[in-house]
Protein backbone atom coordinates (compact mmCIF):
# COMPACT_ATOMS: atom_id res chain seq x y z
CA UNK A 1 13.04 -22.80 -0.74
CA UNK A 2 9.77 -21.26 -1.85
CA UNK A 3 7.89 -19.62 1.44
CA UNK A 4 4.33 -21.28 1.50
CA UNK A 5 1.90 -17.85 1.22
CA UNK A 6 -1.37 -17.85 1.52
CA UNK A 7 -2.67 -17.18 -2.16
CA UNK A 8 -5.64 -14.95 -2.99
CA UNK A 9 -7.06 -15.82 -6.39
CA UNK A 10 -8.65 -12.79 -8.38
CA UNK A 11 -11.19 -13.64 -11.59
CA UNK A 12 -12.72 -10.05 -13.42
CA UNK A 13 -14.48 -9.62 -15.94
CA UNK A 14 -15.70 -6.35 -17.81
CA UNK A 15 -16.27 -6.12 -20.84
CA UNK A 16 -13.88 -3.24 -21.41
CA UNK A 17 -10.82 -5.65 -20.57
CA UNK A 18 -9.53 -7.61 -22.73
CA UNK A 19 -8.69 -11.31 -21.72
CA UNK A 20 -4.76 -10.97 -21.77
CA UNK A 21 -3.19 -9.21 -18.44
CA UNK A 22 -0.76 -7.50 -20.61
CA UNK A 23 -3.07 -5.70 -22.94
CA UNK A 24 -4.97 -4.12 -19.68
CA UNK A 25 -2.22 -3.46 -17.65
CA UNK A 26 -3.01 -6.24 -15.18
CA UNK A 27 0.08 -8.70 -13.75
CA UNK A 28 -1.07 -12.18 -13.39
CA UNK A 29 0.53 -12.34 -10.02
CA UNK A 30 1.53 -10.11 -7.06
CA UNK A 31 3.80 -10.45 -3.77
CA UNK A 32 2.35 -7.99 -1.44
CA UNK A 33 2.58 -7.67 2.23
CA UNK A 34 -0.12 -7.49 5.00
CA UNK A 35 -1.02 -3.94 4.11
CA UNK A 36 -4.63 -3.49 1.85
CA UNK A 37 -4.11 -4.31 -1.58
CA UNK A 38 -5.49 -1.16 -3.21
CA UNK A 39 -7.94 -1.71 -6.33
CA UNK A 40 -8.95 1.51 -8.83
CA UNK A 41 -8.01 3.50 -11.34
CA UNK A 42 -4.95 5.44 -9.46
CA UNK A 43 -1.63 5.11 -10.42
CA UNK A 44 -1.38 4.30 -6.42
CA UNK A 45 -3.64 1.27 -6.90
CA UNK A 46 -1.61 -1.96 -6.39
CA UNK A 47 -4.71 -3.72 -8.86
CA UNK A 48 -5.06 -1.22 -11.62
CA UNK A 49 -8.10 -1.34 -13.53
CA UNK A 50 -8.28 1.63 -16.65
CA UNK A 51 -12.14 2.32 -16.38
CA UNK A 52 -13.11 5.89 -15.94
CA UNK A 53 -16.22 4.66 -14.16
CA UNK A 54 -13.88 3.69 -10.81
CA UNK A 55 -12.56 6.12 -8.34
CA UNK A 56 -8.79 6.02 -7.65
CA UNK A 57 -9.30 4.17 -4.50
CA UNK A 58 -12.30 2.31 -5.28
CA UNK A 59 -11.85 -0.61 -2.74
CA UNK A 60 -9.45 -2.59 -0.33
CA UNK A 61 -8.55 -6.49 -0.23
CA UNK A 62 -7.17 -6.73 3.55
CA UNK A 63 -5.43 -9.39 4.96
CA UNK A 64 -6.22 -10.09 8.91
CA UNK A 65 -5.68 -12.88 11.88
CA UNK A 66 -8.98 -14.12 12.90
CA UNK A 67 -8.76 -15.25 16.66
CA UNK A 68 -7.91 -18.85 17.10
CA UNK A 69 -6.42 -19.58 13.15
CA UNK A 70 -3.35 -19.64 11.61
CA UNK A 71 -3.75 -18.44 8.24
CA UNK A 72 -4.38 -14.68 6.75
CA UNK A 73 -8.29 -14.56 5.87
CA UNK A 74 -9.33 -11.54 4.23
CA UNK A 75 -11.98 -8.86 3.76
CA UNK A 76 -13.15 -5.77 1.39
CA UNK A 77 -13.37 -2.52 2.65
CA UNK A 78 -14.91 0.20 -0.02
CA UNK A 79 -12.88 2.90 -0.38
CA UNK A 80 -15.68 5.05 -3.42
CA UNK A 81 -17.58 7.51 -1.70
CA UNK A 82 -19.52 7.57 -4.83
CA UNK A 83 -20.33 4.20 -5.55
CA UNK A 84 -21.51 0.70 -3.71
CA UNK A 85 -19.46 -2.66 -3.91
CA UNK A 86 -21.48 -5.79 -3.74
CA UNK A 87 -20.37 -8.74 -1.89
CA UNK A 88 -22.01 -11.71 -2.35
CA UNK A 89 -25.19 -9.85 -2.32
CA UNK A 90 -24.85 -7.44 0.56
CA UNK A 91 -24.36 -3.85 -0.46
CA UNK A 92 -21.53 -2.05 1.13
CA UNK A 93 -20.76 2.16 1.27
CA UNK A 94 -17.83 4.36 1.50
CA UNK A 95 -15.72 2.87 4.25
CA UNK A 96 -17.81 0.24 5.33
CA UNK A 97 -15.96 -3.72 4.83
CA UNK A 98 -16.99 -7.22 5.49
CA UNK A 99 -15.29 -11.02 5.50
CA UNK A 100 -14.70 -12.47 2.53
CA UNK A 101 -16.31 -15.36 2.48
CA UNK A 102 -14.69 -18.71 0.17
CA UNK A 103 -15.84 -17.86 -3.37
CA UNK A 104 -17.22 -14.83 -2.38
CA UNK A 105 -18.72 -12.64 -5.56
CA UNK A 106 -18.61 -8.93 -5.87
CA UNK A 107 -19.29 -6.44 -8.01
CA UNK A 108 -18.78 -3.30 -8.66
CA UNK A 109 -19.28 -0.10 -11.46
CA UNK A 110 -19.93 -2.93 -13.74
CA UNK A 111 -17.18 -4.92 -12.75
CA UNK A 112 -17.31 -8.42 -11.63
CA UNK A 113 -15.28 -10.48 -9.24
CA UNK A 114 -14.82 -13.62 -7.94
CA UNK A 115 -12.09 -14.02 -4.78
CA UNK A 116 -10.89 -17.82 -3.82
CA UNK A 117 -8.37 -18.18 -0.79
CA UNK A 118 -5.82 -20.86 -0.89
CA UNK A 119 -4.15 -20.92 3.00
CA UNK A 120 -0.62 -20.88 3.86
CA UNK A 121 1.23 -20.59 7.19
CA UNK A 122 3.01 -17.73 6.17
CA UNK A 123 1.93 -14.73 7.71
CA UNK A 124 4.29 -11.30 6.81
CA UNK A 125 2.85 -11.44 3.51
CA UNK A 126 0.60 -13.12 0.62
CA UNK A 127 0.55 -13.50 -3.08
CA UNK A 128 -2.46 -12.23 -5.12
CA UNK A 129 -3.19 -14.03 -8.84
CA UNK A 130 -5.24 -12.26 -10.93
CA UNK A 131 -7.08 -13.54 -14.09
CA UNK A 132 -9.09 -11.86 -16.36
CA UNK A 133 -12.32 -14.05 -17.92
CA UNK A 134 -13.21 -13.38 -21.61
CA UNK A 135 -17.23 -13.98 -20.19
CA UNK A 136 -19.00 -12.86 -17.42
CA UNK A 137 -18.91 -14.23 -14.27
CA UNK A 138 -21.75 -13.20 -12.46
CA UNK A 139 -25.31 -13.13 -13.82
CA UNK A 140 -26.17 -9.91 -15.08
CA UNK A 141 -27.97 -7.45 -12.05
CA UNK A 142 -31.10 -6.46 -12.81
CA UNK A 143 -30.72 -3.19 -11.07
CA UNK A 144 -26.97 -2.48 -12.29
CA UNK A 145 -27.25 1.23 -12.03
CA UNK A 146 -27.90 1.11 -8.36
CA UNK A 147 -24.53 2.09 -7.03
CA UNK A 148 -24.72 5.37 -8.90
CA UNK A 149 -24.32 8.46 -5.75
CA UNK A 150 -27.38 9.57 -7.20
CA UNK A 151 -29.67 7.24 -6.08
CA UNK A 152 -27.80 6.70 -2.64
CA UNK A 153 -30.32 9.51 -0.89
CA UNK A 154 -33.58 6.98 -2.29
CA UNK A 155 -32.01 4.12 -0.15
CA UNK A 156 -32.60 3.64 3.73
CA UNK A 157 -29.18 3.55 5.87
CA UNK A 158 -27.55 0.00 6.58
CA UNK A 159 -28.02 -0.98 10.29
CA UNK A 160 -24.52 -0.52 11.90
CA UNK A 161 -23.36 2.25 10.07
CA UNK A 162 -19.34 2.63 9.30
CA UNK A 163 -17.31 -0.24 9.26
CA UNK A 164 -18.45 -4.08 9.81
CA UNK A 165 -17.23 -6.87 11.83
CA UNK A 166 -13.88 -6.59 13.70
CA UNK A 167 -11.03 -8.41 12.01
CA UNK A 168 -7.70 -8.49 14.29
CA UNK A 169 -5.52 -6.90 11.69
CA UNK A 170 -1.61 -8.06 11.92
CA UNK A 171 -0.65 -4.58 11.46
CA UNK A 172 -3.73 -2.66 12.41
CA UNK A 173 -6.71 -1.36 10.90
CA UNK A 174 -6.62 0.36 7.50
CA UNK A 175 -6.63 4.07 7.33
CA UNK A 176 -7.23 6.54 4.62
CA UNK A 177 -6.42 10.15 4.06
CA UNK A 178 -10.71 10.80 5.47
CA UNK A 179 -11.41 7.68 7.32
CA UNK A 180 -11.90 8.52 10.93
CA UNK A 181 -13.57 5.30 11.51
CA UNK A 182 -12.27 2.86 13.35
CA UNK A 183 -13.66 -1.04 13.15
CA UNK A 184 -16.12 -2.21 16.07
CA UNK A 185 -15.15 -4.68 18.40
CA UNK A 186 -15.14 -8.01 18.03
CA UNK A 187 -18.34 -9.63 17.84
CA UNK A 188 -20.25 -6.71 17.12
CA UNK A 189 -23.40 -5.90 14.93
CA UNK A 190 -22.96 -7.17 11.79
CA UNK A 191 -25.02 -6.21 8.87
CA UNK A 192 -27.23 -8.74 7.03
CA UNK A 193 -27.41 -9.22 3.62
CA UNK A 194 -29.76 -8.06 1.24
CA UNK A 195 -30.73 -10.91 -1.51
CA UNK A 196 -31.00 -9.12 -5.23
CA UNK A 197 -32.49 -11.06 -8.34
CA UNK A 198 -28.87 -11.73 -8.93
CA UNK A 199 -27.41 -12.66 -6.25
CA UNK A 200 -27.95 -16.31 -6.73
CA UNK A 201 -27.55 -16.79 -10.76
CA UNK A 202 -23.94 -17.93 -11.85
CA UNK A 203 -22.69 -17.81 -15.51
């Protein structure tokens, strides 16, 4: 009898993929546990993507308990200390995360996403699906080259530096190899997000 996982549905586009998973390397679907789901370049990265552009690590899907539910939600932690991830507007740096929202759009080095949740009571693990679109998915930024490092020292800091929100994380919170953060406690400063020209205009 199949378990009933929660199922975390993955569109991409670039225009450097091609639309079949097994021409890019891509699986259309993955049983993973309650540990991040890794996304880059790296041969470590659970979601490989072959663009030069990414770091090895560039970010983290992470499944967490939110107080009071019964189902796995999810958020995005970045993981690029060169680059910004864009989630549903709101930019995010190196090792700073926030809820993923339903439908929630992100983008990235030119990548774009688009994350749906379908609940299910399991909770030891969850299955990701990933499909690759032959067109874009997100309207076009207007400012695309704005998570370059470069510009990062032109931009003012985010209020509530580090990491965002407090998820209650089944197994704990994430770590990396240079992360000495730790999330803030519940119901702390969150950061707001920042409309773009884009943020709004779907394909």
């Amino acid at each position: 009898m199949e378990r009933p996982y929660t199922v975390l549905h993955v569109s991409l586009y670039h225009p450097s993929l091609g639309p079949h998973h097994t021409s890019a390397g891509i699986p259309s679907q993955l049983q993973h546990d309650t540990s991040p789901l890794l996304v880059g370049r790296g041969q470590d990265a659970h979601l490989q993507l072959r663009l030069p552009q990414l770091s090895r690590q560039h970010l983290s899907l992470e499944p967490y308990l939110e107080r009071g539910s019964s189902v796995l939600a999810f958020c995005l932690k970045v993981l690029s200390r060169r680059s910004r991830v864009w989630v549903n507007g709101l930019p995010l740096r190196f090792l700073e995360q926030v809820p993923l929202s339903p439908g929630s759009r992100v983008f990235f080095s030119g990548v774009q996403m688009l994350v749906h949740v379908e609940g299910g009571p399991c909770l030891e693990a969850f299955v990701c699906r990933f499909h690759l679109s032959p067109s874009p998915l997100i309207g076009r930024p207007q400012a695309e080259e704005t998570d370059e490092k470069e510009t990062f020292h032109q931009e003012q800091p985010l209020p509530g530096s580090g990491t965002t929100g407090s998820p209650d994380f089944p197994h704990g919170p994430s770590q990396t190899a240079d992360d000495g953060l730790q999330p803030s406690p519940a119901g702390g400063a969150k950061i707001q997000p920042r409309r773009e020209p884009w943020d709004s205009a779907l394909c």
